[in-house]
Structures are given as C-alpha cells and as structure tokens.
Protein backbone atom coordinates (compact mmCIF):
# COMPACT_ATOMS: atom_id res chain seq x y z
CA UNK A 1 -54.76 -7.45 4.34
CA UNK A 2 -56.41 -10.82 4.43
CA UNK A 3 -54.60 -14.02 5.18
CA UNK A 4 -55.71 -14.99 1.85
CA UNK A 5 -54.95 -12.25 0.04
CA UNK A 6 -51.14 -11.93 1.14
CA UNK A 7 -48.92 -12.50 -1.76
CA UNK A 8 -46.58 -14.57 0.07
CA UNK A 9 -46.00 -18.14 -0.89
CA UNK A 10 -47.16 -19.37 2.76
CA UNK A 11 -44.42 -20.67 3.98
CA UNK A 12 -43.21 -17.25 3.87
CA UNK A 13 -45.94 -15.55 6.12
CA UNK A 14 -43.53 -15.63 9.57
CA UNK A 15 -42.00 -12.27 10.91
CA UNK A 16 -38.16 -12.48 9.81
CA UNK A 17 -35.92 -14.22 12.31
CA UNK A 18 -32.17 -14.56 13.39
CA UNK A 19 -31.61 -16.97 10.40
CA UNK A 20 -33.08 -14.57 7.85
CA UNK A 21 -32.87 -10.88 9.03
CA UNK A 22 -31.24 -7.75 8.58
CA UNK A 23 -28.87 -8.27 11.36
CA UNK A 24 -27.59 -11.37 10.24
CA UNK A 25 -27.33 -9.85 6.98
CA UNK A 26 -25.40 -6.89 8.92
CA UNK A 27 -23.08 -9.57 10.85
CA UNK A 28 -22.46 -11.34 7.30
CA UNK A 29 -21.25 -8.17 5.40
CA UNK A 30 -19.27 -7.55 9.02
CA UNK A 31 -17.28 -10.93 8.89
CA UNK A 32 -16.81 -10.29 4.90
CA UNK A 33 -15.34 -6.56 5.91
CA UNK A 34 -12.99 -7.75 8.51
CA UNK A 35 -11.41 -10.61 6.45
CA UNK A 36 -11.16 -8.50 3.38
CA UNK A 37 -9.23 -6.10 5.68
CA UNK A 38 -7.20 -8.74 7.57
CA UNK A 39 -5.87 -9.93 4.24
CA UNK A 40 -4.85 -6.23 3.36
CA UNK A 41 -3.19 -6.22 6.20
CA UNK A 42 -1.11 -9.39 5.84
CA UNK A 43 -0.36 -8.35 2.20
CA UNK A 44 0.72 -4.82 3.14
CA UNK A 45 2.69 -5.65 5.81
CA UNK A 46 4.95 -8.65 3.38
CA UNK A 47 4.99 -6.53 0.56
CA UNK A 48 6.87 -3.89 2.74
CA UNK A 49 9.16 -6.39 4.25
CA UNK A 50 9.65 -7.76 1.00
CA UNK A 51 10.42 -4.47 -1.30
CA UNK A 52 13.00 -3.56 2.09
CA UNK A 53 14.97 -6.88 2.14
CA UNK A 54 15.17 -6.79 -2.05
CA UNK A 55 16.33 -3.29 -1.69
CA UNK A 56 18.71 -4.60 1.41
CA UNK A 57 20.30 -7.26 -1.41
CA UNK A 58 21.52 -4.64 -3.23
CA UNK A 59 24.49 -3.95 -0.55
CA UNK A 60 23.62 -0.19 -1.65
CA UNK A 61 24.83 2.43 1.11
CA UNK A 62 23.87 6.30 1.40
CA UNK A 63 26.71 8.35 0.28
CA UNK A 64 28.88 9.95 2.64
CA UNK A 65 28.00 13.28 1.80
CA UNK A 66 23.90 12.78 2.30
CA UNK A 67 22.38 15.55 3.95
CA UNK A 68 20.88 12.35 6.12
CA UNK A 69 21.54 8.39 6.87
CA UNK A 70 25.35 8.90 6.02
CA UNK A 71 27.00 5.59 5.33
CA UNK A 72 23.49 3.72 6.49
CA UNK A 73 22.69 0.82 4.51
CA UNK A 74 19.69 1.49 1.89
CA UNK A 75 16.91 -0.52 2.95
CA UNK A 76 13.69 1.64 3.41
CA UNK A 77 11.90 4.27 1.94
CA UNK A 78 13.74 6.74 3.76
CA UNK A 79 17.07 5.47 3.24
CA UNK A 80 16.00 5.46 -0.44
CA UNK A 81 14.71 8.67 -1.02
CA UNK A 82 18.08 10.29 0.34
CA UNK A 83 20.51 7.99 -1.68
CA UNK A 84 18.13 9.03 -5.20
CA UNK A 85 18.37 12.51 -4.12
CA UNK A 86 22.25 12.75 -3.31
CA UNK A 87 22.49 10.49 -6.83
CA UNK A 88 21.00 13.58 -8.43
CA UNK A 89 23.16 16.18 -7.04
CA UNK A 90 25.80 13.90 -8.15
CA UNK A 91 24.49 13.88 -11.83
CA UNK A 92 23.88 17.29 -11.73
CA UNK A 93 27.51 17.88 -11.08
CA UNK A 94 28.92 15.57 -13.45
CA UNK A 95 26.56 16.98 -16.21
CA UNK A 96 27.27 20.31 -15.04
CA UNK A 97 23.94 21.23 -14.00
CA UNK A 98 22.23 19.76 -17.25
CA UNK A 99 19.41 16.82 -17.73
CA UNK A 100 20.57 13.48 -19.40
CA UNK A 101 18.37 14.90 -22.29
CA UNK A 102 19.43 18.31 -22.34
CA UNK A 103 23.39 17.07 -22.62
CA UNK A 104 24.99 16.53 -26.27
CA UNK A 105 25.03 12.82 -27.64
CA UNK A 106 28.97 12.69 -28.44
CA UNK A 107 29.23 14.50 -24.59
CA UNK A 108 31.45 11.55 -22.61
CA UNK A 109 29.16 11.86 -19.63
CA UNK A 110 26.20 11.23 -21.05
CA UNK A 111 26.20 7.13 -19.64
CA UNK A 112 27.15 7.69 -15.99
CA UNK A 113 24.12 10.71 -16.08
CA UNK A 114 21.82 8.10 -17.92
CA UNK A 115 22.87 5.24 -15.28
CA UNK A 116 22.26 7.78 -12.44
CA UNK A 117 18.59 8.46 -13.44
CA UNK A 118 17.68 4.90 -14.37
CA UNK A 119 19.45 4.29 -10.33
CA UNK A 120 17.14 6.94 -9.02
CA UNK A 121 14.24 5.86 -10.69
CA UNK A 122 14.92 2.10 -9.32
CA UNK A 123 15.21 3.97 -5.97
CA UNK A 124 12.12 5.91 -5.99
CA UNK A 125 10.30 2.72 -7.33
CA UNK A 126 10.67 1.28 -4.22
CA UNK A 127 9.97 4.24 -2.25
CA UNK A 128 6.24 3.98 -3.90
CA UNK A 129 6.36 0.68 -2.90
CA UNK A 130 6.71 0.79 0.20
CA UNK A 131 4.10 3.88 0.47
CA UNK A 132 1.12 2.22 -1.56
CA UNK A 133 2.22 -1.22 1.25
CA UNK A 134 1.99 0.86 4.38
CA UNK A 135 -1.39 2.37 2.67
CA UNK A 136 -2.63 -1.24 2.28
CA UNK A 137 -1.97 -1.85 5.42
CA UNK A 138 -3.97 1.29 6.82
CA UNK A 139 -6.60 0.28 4.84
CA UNK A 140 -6.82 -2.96 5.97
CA UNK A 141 -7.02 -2.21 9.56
CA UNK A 142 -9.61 0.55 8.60
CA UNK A 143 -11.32 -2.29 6.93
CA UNK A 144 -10.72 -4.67 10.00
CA UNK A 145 -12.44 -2.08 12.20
CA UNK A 146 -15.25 -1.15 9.89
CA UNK A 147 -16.21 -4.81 10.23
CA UNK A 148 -16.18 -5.35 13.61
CA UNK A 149 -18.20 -2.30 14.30
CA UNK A 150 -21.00 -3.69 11.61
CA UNK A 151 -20.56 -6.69 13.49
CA UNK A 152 -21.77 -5.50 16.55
CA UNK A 153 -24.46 -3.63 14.89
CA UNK A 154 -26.25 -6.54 12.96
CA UNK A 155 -25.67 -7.95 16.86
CA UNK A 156 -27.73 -5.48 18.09
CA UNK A 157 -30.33 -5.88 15.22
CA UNK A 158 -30.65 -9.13 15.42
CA UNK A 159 -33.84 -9.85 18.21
C-alpha cells in the first residue's frame, strides 16, 4: 500500500514502540494482576485474624468430652468445628435424639435445644469464615504470581 493511501492519520504511520505496544500493554495488565492479588492477600489474611480473635472474645472452651482440642480455647476453625459438633451430641441427648423441630412445643427442652443450634450455627459461621479468608488469600497469591509472570512476558515483548 501507498504512503498515500494508508488510512492512518500520519502521525500514526511509525512501527509500535515501548510506549505503545503489546508488551507494555502485557506489563500494565501484569502490575494491575499483582496488586489486585496483593490486596486479596492483605484482606484474607485480617479477615482470618479478625473472625479468630472475635471468636477468641467469646472465652468459649471445647468441652471436656470432645473427641479433639479438650479444654482448648475456641479460636479457629478447627477449634470451632469440634465445639459445634460436641454441642450437637449434647442436644441430641437432651432432646433425646430428636431435632429442635421435630420436639413438642410445651416439651421443657425445647430452649436449651433451640439455643444449642443457634450456638452451632454461630460456630460454623465462623468456620466459613475463616475458609472463604484462607481462600482469599490463595487467590491472592495465585493472583500475585499470575502477574508477575505476565510481567515478565510483556518484558520480553517489549523490543
């Protein structure tokens, strides 16, 4: 094609350069990538120490008869999940091996069986949220890495 007949406005006739091509593009999206993911990561990582020193507040301690973390302190997912689960073999006994909704209304344990499900759904709240935190966090370093590696591509792009 003719000089003349290039469609180009013609200041726009050069070969693309560092300032305008696809690896600085690359290297752009790269930096973008890698902060996104660095802020996951700072977000995961307080939301989980967050969620474990409200749960640590509570002065809540795993029963003595846990099948694990006897008499340990409930303040992470772990420590949780066996305190809800020994709460419901507790309920289950009191209620004699009946749901809060399967027991009678007038039946006189009906309130400590409601109060033990509402306490082991508080408990397994926090066990989600300190799953979906360490999953941000993964993410983010995923993220972090995905970055850095488009990064050095748009590097290598870039003449």
């Amino acid at each position: 094609m003719a000089d003349d007949q290039d469609p180009r406005p013609a200041g726009r006739r050069h070969a693309p350069t560092e300032r305008h091509g696809p690896g600085r593009a690359v290297r752009r999206m790269g930096l973008l990538v890698a902060l996104v993911g660095a802020v996951f990561v700072v977000a995961g990582i307080a939301t989980y120490v967050v969620v474990g020193v409200t749960l640590a507040d509570e002065n809540i301690t795993v029963s003595d008869d846990a099948a694990y973390f006897a008499g340990d302190a409930v303040n992470g997912p772990f420590t949780a999940y066996v305190q809800a689960d020994t709460i419901a073999k507790h309920a289950e006994k009191i209620a004699g091996g009946k749901t809060y909704a399967e027991l009678p209304q007038d039946d006189p344990n009906r309130d400590s069986v409601m109060t033990a499900s509402f306490l082991r759904a508080s408990l397994f709240t926090s066990v989600v949220a300190f799953g979906v935190a360490a999953l941000v966090t993964v993410l983010g370093l995923v993220l972090v890495g995905l970055g850095w590696a488009l990064r050095k591509i748009g590097a290598e792009l870039t003449p």
